[in-house]
C-alpha atoms as a PDB file:
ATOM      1  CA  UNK A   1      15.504 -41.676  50.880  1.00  0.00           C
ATOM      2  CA  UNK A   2      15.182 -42.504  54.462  1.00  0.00           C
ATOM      3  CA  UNK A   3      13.243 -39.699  57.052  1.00  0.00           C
ATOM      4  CA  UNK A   4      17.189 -38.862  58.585  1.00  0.00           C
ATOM      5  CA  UNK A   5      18.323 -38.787  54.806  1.00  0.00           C
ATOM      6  CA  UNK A   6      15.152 -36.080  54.323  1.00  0.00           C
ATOM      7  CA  UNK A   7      15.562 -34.034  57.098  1.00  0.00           C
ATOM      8  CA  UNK A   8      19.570 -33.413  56.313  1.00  0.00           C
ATOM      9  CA  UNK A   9      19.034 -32.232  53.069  1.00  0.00           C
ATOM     10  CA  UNK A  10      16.026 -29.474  54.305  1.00  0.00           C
ATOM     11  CA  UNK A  11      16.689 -27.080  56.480  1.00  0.00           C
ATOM     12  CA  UNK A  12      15.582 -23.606  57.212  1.00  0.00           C
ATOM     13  CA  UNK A  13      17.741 -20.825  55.115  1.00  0.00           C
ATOM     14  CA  UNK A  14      19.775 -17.720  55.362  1.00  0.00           C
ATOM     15  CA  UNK A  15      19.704 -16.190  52.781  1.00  0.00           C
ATOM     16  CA  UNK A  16      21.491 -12.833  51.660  1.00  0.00           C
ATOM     17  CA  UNK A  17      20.843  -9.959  48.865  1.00  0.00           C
ATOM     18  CA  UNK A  18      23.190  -7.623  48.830  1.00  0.00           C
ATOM     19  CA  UNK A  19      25.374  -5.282  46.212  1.00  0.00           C
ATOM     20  CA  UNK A  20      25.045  -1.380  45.041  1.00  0.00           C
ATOM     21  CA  UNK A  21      22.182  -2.525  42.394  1.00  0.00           C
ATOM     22  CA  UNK A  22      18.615  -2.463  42.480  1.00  0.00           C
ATOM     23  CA  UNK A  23      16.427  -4.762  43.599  1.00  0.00           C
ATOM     24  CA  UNK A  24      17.474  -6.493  47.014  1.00  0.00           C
ATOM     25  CA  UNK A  25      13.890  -5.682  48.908  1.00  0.00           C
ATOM     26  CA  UNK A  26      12.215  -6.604  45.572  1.00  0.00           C
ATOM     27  CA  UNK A  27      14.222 -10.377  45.614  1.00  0.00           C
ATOM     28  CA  UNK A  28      12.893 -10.419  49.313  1.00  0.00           C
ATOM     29  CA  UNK A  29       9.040  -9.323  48.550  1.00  0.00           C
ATOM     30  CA  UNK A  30       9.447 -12.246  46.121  1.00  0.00           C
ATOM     31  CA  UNK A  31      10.737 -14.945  47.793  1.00  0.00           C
ATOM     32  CA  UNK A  32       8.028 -13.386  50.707  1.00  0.00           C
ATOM     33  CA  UNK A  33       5.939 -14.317  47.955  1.00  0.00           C
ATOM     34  CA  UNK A  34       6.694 -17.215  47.129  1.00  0.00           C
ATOM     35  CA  UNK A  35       6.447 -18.434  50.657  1.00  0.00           C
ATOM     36  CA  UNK A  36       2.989 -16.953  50.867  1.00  0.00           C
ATOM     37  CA  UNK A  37       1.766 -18.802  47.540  1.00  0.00           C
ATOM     38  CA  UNK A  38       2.851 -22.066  49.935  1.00  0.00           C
ATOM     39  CA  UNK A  39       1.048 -20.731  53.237  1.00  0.00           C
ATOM     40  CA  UNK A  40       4.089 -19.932  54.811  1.00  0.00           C
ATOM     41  CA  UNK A  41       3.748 -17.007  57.617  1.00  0.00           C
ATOM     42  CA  UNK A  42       6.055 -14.056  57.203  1.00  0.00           C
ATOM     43  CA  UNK A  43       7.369 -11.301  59.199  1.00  0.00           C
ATOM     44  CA  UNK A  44       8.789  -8.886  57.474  1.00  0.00           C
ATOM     45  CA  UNK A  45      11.047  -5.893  59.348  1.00  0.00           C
ATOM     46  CA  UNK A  46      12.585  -2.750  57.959  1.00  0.00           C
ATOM     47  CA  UNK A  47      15.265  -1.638  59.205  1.00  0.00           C
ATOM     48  CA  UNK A  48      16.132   1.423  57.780  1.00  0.00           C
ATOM     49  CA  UNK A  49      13.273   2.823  55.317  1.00  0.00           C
ATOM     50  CA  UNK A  50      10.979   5.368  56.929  1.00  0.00           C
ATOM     51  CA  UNK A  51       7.268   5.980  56.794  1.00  0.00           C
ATOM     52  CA  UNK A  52       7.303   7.103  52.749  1.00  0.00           C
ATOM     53  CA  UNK A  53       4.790   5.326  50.480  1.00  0.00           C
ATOM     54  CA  UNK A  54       5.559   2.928  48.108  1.00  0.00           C
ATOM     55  CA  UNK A  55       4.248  -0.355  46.310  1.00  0.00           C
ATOM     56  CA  UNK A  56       5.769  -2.953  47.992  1.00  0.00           C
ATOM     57  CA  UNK A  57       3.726  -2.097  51.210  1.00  0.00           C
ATOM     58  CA  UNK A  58       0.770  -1.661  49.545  1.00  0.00           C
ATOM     59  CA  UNK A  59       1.262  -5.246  47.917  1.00  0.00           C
ATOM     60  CA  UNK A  60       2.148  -6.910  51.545  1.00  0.00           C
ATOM     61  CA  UNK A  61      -1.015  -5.175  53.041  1.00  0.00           C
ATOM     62  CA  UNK A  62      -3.324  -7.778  50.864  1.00  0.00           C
ATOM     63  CA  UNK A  63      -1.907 -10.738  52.778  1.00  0.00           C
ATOM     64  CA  UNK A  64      -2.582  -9.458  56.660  1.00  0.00           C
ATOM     65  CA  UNK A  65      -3.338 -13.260  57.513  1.00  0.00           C
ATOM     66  CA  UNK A  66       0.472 -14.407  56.196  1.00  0.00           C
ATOM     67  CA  UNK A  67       2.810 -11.314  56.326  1.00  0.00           C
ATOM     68  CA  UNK A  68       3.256  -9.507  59.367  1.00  0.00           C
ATOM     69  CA  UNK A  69       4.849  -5.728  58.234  1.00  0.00           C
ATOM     70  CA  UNK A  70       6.715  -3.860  60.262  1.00  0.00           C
ATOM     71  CA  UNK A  71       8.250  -0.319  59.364  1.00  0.00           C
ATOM     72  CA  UNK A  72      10.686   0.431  62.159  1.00  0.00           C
ATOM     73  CA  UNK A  73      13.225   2.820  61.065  1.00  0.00           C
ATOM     74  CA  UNK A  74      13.558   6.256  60.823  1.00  0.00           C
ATOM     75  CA  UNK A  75      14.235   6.811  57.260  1.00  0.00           C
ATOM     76  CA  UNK A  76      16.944   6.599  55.369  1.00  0.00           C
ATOM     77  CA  UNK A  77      20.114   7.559  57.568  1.00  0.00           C
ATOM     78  CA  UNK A  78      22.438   9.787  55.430  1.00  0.00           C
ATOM     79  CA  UNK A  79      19.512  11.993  55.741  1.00  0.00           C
ATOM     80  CA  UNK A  80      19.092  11.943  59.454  1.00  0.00           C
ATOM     81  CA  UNK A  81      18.563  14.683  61.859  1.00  0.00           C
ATOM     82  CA  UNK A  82      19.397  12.728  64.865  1.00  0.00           C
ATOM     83  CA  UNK A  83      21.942   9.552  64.822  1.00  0.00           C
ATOM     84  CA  UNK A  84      20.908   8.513  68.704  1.00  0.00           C
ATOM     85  CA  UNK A  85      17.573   8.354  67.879  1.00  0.00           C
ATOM     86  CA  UNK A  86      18.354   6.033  64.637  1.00  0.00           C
ATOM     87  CA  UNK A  87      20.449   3.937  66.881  1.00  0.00           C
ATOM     88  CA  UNK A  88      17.766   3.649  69.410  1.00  0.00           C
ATOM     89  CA  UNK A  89      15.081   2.964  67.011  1.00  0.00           C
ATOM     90  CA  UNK A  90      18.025   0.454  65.218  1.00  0.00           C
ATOM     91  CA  UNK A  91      18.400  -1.632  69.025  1.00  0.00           C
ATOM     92  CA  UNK A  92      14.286  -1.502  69.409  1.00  0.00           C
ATOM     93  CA  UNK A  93      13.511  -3.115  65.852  1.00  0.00           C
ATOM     94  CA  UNK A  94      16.587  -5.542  66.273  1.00  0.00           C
ATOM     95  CA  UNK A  95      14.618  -6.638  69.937  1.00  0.00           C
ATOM     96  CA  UNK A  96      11.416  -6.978  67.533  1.00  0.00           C
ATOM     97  CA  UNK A  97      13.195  -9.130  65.295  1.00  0.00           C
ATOM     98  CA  UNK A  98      14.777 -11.440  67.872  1.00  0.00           C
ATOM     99  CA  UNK A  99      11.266 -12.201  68.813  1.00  0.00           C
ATOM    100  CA  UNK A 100      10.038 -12.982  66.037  1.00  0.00           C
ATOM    101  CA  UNK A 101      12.868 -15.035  64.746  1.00  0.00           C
ATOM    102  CA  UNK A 102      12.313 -17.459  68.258  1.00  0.00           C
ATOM    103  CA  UNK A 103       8.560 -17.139  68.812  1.00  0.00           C
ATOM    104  CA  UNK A 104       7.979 -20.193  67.099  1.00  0.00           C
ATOM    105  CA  UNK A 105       4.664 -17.920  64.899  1.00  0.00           C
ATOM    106  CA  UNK A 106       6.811 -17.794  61.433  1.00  0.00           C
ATOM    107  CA  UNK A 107       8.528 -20.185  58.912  1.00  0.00           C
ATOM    108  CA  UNK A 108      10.243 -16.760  57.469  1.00  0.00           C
ATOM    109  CA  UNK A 109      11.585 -13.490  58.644  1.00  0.00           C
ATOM    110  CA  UNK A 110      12.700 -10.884  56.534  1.00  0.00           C
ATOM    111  CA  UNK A 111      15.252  -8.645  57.669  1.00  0.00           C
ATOM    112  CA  UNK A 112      15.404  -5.566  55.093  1.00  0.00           C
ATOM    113  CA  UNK A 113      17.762  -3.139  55.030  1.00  0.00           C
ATOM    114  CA  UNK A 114      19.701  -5.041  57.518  1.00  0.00           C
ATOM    115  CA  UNK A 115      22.891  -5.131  56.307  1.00  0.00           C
ATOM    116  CA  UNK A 116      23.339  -1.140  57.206  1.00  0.00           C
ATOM    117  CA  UNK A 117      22.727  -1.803  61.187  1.00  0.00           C
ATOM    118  CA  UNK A 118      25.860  -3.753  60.990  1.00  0.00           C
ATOM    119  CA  UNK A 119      28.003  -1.421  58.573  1.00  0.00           C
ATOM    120  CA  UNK A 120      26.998   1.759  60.993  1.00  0.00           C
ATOM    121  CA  UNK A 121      28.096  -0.507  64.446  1.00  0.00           C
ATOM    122  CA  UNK A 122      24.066   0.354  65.284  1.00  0.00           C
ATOM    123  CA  UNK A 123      23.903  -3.467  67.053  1.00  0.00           C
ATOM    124  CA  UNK A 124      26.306  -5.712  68.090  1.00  0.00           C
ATOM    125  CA  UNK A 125      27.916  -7.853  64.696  1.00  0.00           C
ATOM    126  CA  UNK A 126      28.733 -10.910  67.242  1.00  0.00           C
ATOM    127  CA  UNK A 127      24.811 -11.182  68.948  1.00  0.00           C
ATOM    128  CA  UNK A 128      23.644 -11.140  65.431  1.00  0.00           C
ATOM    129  CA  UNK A 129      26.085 -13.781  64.435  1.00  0.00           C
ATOM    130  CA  UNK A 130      24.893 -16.143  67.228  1.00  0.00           C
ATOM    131  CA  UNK A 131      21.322 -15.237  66.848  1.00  0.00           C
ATOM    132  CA  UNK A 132      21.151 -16.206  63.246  1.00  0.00           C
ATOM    133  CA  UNK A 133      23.409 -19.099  64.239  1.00  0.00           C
ATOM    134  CA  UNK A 134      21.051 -20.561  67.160  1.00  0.00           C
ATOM    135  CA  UNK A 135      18.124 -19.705  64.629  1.00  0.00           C
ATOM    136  CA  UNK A 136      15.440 -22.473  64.951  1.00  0.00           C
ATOM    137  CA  UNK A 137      16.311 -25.355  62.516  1.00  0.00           C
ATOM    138  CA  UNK A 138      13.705 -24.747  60.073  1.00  0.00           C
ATOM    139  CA  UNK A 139      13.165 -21.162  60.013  1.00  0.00           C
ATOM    140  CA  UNK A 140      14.115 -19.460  56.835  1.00  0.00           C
ATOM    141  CA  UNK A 141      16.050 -15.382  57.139  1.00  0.00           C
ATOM    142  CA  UNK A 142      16.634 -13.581  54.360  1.00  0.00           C
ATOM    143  CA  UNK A 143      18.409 -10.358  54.878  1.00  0.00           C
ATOM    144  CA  UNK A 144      18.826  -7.215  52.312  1.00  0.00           C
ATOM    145  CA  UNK A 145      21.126  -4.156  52.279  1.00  0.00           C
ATOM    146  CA  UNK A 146      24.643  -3.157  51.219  1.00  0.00           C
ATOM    147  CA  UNK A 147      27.889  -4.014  51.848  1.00  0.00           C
ATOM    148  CA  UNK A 148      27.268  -7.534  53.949  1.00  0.00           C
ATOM    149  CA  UNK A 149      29.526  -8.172  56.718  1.00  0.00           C
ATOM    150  CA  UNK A 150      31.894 -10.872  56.004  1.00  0.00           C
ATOM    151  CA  UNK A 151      30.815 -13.038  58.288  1.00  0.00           C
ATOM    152  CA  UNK A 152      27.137 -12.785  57.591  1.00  0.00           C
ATOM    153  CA  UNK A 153      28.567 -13.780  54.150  1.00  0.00           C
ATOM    154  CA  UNK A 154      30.264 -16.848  55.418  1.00  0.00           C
ATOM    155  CA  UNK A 155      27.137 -17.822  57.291  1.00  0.00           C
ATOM    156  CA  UNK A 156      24.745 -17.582  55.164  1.00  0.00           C
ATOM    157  CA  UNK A 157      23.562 -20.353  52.954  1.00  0.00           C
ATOM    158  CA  UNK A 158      22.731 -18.247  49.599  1.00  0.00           C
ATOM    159  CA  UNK A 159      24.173 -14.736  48.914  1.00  0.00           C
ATOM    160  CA  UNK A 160      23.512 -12.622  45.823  1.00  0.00           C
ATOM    161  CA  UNK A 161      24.937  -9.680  44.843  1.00  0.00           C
ATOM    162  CA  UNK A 162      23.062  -7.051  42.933  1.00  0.00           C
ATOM    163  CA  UNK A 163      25.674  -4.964  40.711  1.00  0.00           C
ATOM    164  CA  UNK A 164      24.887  -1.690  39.291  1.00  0.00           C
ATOM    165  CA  UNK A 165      25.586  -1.592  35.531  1.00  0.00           C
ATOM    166  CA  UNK A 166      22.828   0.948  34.241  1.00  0.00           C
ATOM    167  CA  UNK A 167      20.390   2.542  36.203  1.00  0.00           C
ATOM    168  CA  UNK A 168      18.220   5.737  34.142  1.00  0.00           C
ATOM    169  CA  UNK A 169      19.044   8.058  37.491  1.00  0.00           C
ATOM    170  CA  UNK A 170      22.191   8.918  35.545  1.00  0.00           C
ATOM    171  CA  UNK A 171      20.839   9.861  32.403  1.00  0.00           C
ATOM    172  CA  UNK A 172      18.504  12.149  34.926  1.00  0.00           C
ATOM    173  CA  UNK A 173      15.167  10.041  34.788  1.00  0.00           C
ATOM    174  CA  UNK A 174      13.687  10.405  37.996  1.00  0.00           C
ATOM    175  CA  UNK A 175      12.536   7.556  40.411  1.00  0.00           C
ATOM    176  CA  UNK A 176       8.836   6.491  39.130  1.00  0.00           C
ATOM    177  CA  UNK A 177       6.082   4.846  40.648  1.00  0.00           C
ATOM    178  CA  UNK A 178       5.615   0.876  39.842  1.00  0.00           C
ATOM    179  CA  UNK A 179      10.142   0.741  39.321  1.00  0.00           C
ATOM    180  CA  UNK A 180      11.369   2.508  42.171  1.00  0.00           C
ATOM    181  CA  UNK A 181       8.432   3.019  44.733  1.00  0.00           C
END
């Protein structure tokens, strides 16, 4: 295989989980894994989940040289007190990942809980759209969150969707530590 052969058939990623099931940050904390066990720098944004404790950041905080963390949302926002302030804090973490995605410092940025920025009209769909399409060549995005846009969908190079067919919520088990958080 010739060096133009090569560098058609690699490429930097986007890369989509989505669906109602379980486990969309967990398939990005993996694959932020993954990239890690190769030396890869990460940063990792999210969008929507609040200041709340739970594994996965205590995980990430082990690798401070490869994964930069960022919590920037408010919490969860079907529980907000104040929609402006989500929006505002939505714009401000979307400016944060911009950055990061052209700084040139990362071969992966994880967008979590993106997905919802778009559903709730919190940024603008088309910016996105030509952000992740002017992406540099061989940075890898992988994006989590519900109901994808279409044309994230059409864009990206992998999507999976996580479907809910049992979950023990509805036979009243309660989240637990090390499954949920």
């Amino acid at each position: 295989m010739t060096q133009s052969e090569k560098s058609k058939t690699k490429k930097g990623l986007i890369l989509v989980f989505t669906g109602h099931g379980k486990g969309k940050t967990t398939a990005a904390i993996g694959i932020t894994m993954r990239a890690v066990g190769h030396g890869f720098k990460v940063c990792f944004i999210q969008f929507i989940k609040g200041s709340w404790k739970y594994g996965e950041m205590e995980a990430i905080a082990r690798f401070p040289e490869n994964i930069d963390f960022h919590v920037l949302g408010r919490g969860f926002t079907w529980k907000s007190d104040d929609l402006d302030k989500d929006r505002e804090a939505a714009r401000s973490a979307w400016e944060k990942a911009k950055e990061a995605i052209f700084s040139g410092r990362y071969q992966m940025v994880v967008l979590d809980e993106f997905t919802y920025l778009l559903s709730y009209d919190m940024i603008d769909r088309e910016e996105v759209l030509r952000v992740l399409n002017d992406k540099p060549r061989d940075l890898h995005i992988v994006i989590t969150g519900r109901d994808a846009d279409p044309k994230l969908l059409e864009l990206a190079d992998l999507v999976t969707e996580m479907k809910a067919v049992k979950h023990p919520y509805k036979q009243g088990i309660k989240a637990q530590k090390g499954i949920e958080f």
